[in-house]
Protein backbone atom coordinates (compact mmCIF):
# COMPACT_ATOMS: atom_id res chain seq x y z
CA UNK A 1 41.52 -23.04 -20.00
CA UNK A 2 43.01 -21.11 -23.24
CA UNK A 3 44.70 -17.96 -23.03
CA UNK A 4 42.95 -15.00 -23.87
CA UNK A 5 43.23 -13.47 -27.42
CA UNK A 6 43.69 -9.75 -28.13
CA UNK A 7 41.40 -8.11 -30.15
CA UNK A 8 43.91 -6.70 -33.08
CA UNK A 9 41.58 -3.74 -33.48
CA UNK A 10 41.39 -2.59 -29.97
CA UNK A 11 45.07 -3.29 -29.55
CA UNK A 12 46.61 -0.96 -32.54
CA UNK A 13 44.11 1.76 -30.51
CA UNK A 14 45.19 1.62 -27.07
CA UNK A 15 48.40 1.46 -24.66
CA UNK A 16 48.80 0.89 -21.35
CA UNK A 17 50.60 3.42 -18.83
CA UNK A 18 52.74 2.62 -16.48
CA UNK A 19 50.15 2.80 -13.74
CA UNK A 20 47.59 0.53 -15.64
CA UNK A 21 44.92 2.73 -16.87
CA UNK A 22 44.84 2.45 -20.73
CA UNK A 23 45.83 5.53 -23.20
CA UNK A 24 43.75 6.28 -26.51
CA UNK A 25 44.16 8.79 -29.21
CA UNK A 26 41.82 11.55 -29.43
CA UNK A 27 39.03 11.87 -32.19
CA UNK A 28 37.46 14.81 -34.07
CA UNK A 29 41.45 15.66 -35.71
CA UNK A 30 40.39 14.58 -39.35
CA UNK A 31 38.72 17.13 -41.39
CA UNK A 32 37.29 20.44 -41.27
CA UNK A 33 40.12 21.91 -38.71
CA UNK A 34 40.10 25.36 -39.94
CA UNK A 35 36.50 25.64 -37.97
CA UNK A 36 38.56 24.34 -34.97
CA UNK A 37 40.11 27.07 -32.55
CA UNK A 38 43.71 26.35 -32.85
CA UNK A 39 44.12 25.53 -28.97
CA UNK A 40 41.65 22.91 -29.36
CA UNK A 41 43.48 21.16 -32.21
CA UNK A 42 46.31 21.70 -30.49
CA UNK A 43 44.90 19.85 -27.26
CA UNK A 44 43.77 17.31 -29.61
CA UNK A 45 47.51 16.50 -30.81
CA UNK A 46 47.91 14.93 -27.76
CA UNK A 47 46.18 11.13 -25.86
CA UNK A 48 43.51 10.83 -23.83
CA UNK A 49 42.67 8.47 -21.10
CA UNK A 50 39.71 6.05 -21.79
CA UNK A 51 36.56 6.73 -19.05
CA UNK A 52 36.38 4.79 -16.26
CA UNK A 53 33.34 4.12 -17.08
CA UNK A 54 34.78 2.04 -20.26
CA UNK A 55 37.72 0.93 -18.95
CA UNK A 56 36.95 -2.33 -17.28
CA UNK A 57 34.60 -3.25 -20.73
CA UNK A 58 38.08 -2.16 -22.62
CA UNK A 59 40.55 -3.73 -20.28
CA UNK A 60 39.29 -7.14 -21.32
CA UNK A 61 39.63 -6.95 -25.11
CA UNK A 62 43.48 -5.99 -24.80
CA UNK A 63 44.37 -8.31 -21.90
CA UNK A 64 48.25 -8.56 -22.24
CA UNK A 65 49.28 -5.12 -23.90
């Protein structure tokens, strides 16, 4: 059987932490930020982890990051 591909898409979006789980950047950071509180853009600076929900679905499209 073939290795797996990446998907090239999924992989410039996500990392992998040390402990497995996978690491995205946050949304909702492009436009209209001076109707944001400042604490929330400021909390939006910084990664999120992906759901656990999604993470098994996500795990497969970026199989050897």
């Amino acid at each position: 059987m073939p290795k797996m591909k990446t998907k090239r898409g999924a992989a410039k979006r996500l990392k992998r932490t040390a402990s497995g789980k996978l690491k995205r950047i946050r949304g909702w950071k492009r436009h209209k930020l001076e109707g944001k509180q400042p604490g929330r853009r400021r909390r939006l600076r910084k990664p999120g982890l992906v759901a656990p929900a999604d993470e098994r679905r996500l795990k497969v499209l970026v199989p050897y990051i």
